[in-house]
PDB file of N, CA and C in Angstrom:
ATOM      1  N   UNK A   1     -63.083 158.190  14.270  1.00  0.00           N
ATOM      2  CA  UNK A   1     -61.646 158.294  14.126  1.00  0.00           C
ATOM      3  C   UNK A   1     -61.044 159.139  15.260  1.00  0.00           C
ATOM      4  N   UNK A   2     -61.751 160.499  15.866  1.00  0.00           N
ATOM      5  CA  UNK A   2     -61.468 160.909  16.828  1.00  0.00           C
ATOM      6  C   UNK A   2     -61.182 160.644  17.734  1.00  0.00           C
ATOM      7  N   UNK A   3     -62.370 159.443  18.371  1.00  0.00           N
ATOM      8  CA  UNK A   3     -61.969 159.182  19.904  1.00  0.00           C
ATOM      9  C   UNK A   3     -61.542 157.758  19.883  1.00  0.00           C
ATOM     10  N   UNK A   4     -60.803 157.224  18.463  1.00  0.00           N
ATOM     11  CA  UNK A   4     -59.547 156.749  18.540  1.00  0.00           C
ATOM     12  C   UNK A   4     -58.338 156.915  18.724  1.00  0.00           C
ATOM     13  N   UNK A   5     -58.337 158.317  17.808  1.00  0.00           N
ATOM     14  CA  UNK A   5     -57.096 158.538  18.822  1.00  0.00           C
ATOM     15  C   UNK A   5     -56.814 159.173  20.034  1.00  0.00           C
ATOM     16  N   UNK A   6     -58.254 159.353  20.686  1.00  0.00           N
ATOM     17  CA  UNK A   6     -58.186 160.071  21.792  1.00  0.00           C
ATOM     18  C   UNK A   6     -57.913 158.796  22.952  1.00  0.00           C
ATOM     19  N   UNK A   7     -58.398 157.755  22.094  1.00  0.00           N
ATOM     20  CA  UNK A   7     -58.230 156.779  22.854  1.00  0.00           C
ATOM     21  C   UNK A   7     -56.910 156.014  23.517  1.00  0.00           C
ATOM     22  N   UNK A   8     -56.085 156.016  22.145  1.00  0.00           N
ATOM     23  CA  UNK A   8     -54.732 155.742  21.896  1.00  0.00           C
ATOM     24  C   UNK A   8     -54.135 156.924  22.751  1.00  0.00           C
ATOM     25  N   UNK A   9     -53.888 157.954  22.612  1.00  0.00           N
ATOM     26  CA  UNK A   9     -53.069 158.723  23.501  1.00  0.00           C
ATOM     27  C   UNK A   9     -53.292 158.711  25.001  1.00  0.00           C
ATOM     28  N   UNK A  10     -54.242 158.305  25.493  1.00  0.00           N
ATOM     29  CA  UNK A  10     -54.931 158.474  26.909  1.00  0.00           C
ATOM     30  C   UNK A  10     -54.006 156.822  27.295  1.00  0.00           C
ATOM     31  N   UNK A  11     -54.188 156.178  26.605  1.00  0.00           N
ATOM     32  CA  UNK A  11     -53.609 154.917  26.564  1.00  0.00           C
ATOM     33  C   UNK A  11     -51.813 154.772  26.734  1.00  0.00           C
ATOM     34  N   UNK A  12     -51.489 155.759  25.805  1.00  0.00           N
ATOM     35  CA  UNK A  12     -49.731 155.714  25.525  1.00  0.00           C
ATOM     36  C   UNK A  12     -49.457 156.642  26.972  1.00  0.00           C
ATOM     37  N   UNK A  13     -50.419 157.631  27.359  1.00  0.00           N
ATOM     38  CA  UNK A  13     -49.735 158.103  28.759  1.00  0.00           C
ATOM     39  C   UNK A  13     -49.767 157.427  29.814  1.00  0.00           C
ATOM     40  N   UNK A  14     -50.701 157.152  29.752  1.00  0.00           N
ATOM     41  CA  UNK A  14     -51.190 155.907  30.988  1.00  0.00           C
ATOM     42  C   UNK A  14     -49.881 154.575  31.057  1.00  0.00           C
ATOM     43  N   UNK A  15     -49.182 154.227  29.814  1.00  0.00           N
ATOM     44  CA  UNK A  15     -48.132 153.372  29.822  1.00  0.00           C
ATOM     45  C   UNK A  15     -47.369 154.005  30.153  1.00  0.00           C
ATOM     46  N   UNK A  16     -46.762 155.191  29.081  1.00  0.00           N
ATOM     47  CA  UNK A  16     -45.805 156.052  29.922  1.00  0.00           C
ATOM     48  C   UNK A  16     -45.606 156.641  31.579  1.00  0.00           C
ATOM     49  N   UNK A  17     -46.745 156.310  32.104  1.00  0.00           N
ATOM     50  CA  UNK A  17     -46.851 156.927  33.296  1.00  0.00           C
ATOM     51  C   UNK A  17     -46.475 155.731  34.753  1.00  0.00           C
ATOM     52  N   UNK A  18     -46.667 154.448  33.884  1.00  0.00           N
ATOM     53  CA  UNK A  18     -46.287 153.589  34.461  1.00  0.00           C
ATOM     54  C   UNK A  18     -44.644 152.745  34.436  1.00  0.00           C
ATOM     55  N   UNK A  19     -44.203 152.884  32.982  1.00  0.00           N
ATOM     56  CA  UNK A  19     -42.679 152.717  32.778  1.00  0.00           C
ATOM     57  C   UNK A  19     -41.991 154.023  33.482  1.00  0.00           C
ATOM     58  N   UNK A  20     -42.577 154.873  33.468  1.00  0.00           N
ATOM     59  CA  UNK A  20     -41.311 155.606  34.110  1.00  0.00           C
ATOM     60  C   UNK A  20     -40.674 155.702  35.082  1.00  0.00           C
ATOM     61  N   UNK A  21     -41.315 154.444  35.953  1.00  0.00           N
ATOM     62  CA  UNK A  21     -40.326 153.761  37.174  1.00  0.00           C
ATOM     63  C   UNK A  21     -41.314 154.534  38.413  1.00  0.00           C
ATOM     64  N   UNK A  22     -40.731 153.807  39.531  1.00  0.00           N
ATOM     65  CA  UNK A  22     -41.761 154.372  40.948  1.00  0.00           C
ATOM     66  C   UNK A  22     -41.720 155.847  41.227  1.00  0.00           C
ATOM     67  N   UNK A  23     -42.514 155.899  42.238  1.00  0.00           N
ATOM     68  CA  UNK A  23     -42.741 157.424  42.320  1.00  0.00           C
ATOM     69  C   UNK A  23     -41.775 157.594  43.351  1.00  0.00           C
ATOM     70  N   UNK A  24     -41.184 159.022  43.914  1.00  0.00           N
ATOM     71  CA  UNK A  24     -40.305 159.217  45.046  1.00  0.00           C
ATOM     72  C   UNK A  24     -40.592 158.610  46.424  1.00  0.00           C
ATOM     73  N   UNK A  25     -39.432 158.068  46.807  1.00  0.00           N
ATOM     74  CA  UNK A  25     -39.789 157.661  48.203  1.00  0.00           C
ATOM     75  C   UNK A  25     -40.258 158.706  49.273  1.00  0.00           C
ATOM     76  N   UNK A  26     -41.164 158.899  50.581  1.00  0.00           N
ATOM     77  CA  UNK A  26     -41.672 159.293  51.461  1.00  0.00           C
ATOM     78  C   UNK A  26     -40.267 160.173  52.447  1.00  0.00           C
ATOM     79  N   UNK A  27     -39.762 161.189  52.297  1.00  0.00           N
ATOM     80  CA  UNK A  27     -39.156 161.542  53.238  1.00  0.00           C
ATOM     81  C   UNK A  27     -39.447 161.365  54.521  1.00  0.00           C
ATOM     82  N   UNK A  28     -38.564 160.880  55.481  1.00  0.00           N
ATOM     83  CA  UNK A  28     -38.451 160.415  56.768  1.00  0.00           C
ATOM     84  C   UNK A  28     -37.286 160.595  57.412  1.00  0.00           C
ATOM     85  N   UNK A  29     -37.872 161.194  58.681  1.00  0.00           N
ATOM     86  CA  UNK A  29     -36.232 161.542  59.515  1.00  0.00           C
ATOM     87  C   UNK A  29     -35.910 160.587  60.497  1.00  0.00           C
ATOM     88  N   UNK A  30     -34.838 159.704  60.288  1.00  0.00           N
ATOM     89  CA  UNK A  30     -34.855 158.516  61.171  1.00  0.00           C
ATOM     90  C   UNK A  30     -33.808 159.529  62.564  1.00  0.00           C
ATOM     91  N   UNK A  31     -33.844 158.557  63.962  1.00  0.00           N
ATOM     92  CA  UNK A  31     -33.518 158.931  64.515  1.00  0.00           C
ATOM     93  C   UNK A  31     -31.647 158.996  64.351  1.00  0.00           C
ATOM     94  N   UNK A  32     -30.846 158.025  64.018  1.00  0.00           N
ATOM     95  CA  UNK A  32     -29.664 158.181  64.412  1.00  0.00           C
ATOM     96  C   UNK A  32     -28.967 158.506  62.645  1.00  0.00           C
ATOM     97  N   UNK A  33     -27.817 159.620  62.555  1.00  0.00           N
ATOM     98  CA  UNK A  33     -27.157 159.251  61.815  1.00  0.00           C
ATOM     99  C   UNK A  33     -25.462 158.979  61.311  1.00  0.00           C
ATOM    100  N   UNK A  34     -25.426 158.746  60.774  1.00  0.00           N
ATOM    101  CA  UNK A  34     -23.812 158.179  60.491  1.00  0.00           C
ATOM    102  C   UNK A  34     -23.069 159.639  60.010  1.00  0.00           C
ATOM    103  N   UNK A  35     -21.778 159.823  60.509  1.00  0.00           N
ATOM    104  CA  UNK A  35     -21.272 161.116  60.314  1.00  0.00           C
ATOM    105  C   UNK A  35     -19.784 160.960  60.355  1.00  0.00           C
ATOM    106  N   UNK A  36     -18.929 161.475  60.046  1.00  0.00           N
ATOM    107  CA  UNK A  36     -17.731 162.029  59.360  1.00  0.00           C
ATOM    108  C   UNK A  36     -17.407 162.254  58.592  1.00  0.00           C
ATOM    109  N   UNK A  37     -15.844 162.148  57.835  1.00  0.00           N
ATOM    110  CA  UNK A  37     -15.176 162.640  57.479  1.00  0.00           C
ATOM    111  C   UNK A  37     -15.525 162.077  55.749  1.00  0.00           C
ATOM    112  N   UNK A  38     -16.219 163.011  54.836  1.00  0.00           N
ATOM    113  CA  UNK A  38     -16.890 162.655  53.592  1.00  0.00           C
ATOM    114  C   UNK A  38     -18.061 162.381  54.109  1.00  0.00           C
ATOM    115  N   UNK A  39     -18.760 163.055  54.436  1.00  0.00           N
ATOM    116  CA  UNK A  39     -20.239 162.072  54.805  1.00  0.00           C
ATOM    117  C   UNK A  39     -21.124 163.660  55.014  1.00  0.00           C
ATOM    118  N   UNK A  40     -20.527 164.687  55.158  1.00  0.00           N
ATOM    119  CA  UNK A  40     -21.309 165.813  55.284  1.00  0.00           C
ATOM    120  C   UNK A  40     -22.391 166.202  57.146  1.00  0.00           C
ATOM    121  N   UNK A  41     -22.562 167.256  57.126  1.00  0.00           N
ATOM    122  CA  UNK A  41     -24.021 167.526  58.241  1.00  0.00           C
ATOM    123  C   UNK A  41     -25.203 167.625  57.621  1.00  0.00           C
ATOM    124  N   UNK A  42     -25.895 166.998  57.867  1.00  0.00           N
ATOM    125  CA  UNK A  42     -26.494 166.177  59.499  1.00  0.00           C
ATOM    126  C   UNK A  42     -25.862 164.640  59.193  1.00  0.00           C
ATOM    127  N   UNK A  43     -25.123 164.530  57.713  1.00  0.00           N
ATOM    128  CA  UNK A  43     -25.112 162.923  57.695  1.00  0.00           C
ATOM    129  C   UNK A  43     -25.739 161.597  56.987  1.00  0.00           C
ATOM    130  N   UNK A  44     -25.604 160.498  57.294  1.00  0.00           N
ATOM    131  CA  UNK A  44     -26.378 159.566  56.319  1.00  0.00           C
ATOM    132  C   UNK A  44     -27.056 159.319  57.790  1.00  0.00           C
ATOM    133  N   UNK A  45     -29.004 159.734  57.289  1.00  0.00           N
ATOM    134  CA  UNK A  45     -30.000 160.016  58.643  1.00  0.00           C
ATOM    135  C   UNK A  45     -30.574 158.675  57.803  1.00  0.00           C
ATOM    136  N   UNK A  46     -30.036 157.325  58.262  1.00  0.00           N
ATOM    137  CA  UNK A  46     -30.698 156.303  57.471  1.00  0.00           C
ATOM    138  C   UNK A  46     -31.119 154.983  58.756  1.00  0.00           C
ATOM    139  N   UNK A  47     -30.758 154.842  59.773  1.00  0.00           N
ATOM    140  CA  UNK A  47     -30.887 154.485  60.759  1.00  0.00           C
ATOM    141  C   UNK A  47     -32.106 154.557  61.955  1.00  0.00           C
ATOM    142  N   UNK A  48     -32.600 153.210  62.153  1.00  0.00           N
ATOM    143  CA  UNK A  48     -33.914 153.344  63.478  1.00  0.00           C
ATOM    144  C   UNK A  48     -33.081 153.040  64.702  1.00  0.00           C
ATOM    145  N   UNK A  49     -32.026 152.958  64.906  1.00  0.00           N
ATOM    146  CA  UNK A  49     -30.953 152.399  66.385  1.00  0.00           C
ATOM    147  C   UNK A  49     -30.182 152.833  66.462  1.00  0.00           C
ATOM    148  N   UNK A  50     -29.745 152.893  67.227  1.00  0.00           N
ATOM    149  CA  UNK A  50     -28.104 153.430  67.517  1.00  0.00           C
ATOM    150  C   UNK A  50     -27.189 151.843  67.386  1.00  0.00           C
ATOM    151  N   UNK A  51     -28.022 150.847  67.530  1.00  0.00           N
ATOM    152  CA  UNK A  51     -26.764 149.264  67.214  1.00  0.00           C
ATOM    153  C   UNK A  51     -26.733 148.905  65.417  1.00  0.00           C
ATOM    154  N   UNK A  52     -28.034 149.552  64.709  1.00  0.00           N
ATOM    155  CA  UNK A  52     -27.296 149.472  63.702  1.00  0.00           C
ATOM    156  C   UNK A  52     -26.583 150.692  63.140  1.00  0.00           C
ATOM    157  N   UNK A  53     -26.557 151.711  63.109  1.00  0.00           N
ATOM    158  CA  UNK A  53     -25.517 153.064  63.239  1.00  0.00           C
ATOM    159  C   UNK A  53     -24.051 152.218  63.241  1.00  0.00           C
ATOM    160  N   UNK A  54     -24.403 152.256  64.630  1.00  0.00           N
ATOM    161  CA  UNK A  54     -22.816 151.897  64.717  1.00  0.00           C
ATOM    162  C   UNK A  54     -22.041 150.672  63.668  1.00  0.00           C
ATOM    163  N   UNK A  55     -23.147 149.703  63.592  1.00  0.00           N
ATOM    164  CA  UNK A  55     -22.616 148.273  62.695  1.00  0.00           C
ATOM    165  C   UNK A  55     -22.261 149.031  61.555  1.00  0.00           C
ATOM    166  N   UNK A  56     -22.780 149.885  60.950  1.00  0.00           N
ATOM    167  CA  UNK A  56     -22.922 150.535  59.399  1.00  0.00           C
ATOM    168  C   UNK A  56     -21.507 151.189  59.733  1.00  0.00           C
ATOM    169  N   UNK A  57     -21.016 151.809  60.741  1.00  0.00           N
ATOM    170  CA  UNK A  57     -19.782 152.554  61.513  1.00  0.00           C
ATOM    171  C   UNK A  57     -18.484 151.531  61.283  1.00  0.00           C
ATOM    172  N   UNK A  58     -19.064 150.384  61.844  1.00  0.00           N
ATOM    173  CA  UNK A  58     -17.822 149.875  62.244  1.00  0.00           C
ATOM    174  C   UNK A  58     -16.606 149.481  60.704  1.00  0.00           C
ATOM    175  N   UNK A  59     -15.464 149.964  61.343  1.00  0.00           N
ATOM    176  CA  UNK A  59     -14.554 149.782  60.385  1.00  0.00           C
ATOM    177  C   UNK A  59     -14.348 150.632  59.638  1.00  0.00           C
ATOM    178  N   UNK A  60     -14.941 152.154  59.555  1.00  0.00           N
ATOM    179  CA  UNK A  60     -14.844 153.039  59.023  1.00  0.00           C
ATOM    180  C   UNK A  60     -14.562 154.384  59.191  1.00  0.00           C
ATOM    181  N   UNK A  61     -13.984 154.380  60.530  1.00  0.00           N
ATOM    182  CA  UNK A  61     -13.565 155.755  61.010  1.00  0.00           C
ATOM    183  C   UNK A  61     -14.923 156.716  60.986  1.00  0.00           C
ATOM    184  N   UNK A  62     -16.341 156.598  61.252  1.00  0.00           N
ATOM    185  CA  UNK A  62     -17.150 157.131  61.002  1.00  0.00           C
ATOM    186  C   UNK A  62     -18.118 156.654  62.867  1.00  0.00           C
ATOM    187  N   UNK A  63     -18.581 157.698  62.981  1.00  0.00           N
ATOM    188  CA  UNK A  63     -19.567 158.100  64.145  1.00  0.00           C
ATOM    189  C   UNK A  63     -20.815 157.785  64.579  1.00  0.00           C
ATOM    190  N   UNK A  64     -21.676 157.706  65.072  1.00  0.00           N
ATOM    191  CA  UNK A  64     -22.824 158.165  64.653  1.00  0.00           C
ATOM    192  C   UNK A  64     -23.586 159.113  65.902  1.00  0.00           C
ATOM    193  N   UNK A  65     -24.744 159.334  65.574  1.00  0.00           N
ATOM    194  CA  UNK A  65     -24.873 160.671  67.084  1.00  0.00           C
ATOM    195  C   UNK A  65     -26.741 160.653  66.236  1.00  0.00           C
ATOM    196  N   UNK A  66     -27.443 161.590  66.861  1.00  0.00           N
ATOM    197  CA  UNK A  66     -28.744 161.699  66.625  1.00  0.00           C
ATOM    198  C   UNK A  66     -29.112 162.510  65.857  1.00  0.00           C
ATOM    199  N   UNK A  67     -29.895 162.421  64.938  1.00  0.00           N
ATOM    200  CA  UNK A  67     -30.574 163.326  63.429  1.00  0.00           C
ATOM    201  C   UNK A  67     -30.913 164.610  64.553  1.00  0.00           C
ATOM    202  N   UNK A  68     -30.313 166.063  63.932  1.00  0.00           N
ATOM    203  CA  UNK A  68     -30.351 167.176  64.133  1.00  0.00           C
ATOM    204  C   UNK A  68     -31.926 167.202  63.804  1.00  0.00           C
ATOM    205  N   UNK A  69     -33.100 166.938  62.979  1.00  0.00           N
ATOM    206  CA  UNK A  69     -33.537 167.164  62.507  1.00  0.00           C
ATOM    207  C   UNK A  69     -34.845 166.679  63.242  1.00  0.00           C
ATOM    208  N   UNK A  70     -34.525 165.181  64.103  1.00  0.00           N
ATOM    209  CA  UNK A  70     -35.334 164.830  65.338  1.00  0.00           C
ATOM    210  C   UNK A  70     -35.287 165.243  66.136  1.00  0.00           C
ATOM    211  N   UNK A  71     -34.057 165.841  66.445  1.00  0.00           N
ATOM    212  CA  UNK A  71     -34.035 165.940  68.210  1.00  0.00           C
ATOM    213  C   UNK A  71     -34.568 167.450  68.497  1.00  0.00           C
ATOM    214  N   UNK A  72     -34.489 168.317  67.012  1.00  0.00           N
ATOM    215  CA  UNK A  72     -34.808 169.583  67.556  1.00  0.00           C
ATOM    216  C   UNK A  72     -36.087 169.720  66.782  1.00  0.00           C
ATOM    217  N   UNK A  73     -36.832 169.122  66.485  1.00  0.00           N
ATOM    218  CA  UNK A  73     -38.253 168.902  65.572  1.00  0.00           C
ATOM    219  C   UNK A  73     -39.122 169.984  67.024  1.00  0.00           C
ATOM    220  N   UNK A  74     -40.049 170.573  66.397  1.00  0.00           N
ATOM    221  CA  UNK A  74     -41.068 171.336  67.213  1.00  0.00           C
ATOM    222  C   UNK A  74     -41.423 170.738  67.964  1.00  0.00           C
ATOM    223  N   UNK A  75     -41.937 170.750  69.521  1.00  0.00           N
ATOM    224  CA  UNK A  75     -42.341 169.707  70.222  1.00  0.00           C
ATOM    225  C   UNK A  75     -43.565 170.357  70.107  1.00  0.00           C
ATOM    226  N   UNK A  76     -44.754 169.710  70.350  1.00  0.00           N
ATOM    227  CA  UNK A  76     -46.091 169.854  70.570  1.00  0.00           C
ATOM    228  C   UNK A  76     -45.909 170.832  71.619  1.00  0.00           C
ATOM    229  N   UNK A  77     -47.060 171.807  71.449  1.00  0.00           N
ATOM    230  CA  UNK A  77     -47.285 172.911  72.396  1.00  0.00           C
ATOM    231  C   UNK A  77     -48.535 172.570  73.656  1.00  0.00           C
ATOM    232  N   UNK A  78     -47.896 172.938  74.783  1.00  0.00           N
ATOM    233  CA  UNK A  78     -48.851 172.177  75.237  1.00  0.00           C
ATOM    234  C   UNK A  78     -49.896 173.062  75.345  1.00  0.00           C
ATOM    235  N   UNK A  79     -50.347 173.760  77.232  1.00  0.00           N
ATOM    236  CA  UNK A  79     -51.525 174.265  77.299  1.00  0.00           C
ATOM    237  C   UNK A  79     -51.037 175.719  76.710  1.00  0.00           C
ATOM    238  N   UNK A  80     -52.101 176.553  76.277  1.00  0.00           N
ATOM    239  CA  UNK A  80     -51.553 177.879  75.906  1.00  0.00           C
ATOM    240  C   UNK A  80     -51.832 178.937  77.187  1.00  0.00           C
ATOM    241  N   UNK A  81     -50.231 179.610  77.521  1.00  0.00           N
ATOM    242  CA  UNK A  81     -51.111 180.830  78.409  1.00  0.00           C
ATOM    243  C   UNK A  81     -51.448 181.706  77.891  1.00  0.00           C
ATOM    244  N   UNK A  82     -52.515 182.182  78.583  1.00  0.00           N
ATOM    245  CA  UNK A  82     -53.498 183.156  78.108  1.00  0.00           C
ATOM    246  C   UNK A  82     -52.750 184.501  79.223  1.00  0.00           C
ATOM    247  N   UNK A  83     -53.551 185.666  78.997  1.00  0.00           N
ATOM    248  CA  UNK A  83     -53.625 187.001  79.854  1.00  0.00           C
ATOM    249  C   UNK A  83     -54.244 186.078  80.852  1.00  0.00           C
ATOM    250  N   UNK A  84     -53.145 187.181  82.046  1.00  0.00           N
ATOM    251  CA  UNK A  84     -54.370 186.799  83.768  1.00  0.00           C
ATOM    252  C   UNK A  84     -55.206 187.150  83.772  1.00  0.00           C
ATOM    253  N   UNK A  85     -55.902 186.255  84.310  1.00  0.00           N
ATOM    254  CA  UNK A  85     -57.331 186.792  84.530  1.00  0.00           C
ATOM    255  C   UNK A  85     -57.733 186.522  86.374  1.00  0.00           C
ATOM    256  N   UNK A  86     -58.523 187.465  86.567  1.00  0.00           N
ATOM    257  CA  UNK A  86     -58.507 187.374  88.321  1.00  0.00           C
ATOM    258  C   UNK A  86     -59.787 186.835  88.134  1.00  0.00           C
ATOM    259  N   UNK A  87     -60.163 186.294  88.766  1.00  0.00           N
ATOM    260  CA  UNK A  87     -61.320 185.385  88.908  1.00  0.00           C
ATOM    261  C   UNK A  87     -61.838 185.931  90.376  1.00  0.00           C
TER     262      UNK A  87
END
């Protein structure tokens, strides 16, 4: 009787875990985003182009310019300097 209902509950989460709809999408910082007036900073960062930016733009008194969030992302470091050393 036990690992019936151990069975059954392992079972009802496992459904529950699947109705409760997808899991969160993958944050991603696209390069261009849409910006003005109601739209907030940095913007709607939903864009891979600057030609669709603008299409999403057009007709709307709205901008678009490059995700704050790409353009100033850490760049890879390159060689490290060290102390001189005299050789």
């Amino acid at each position: 009787m036990r690992n019936a209902m151990v069975a059954i509950l392992t079972l009802s989460a496992a459904l529950a875990a699947t109705l409760a709809g997808p899991s969160p999408a993958v944050a991603y910082d696209y390069p261009y985003c849409l910006q003005g007036r109601g739209i907030g900073i940095p913007g709607e960062c939903a864009y891979t182009s600057y030609a669709q930016c603008m299409a999403s733009a057009s007709g709307r008194a709205l901008y678009c310019s490059i995700n704050p969030r790409v353009a100033f992302a850490q760049q890879r470091r390159g060689r490290a300097y060290g102390p001189y050393r005299d050789y």
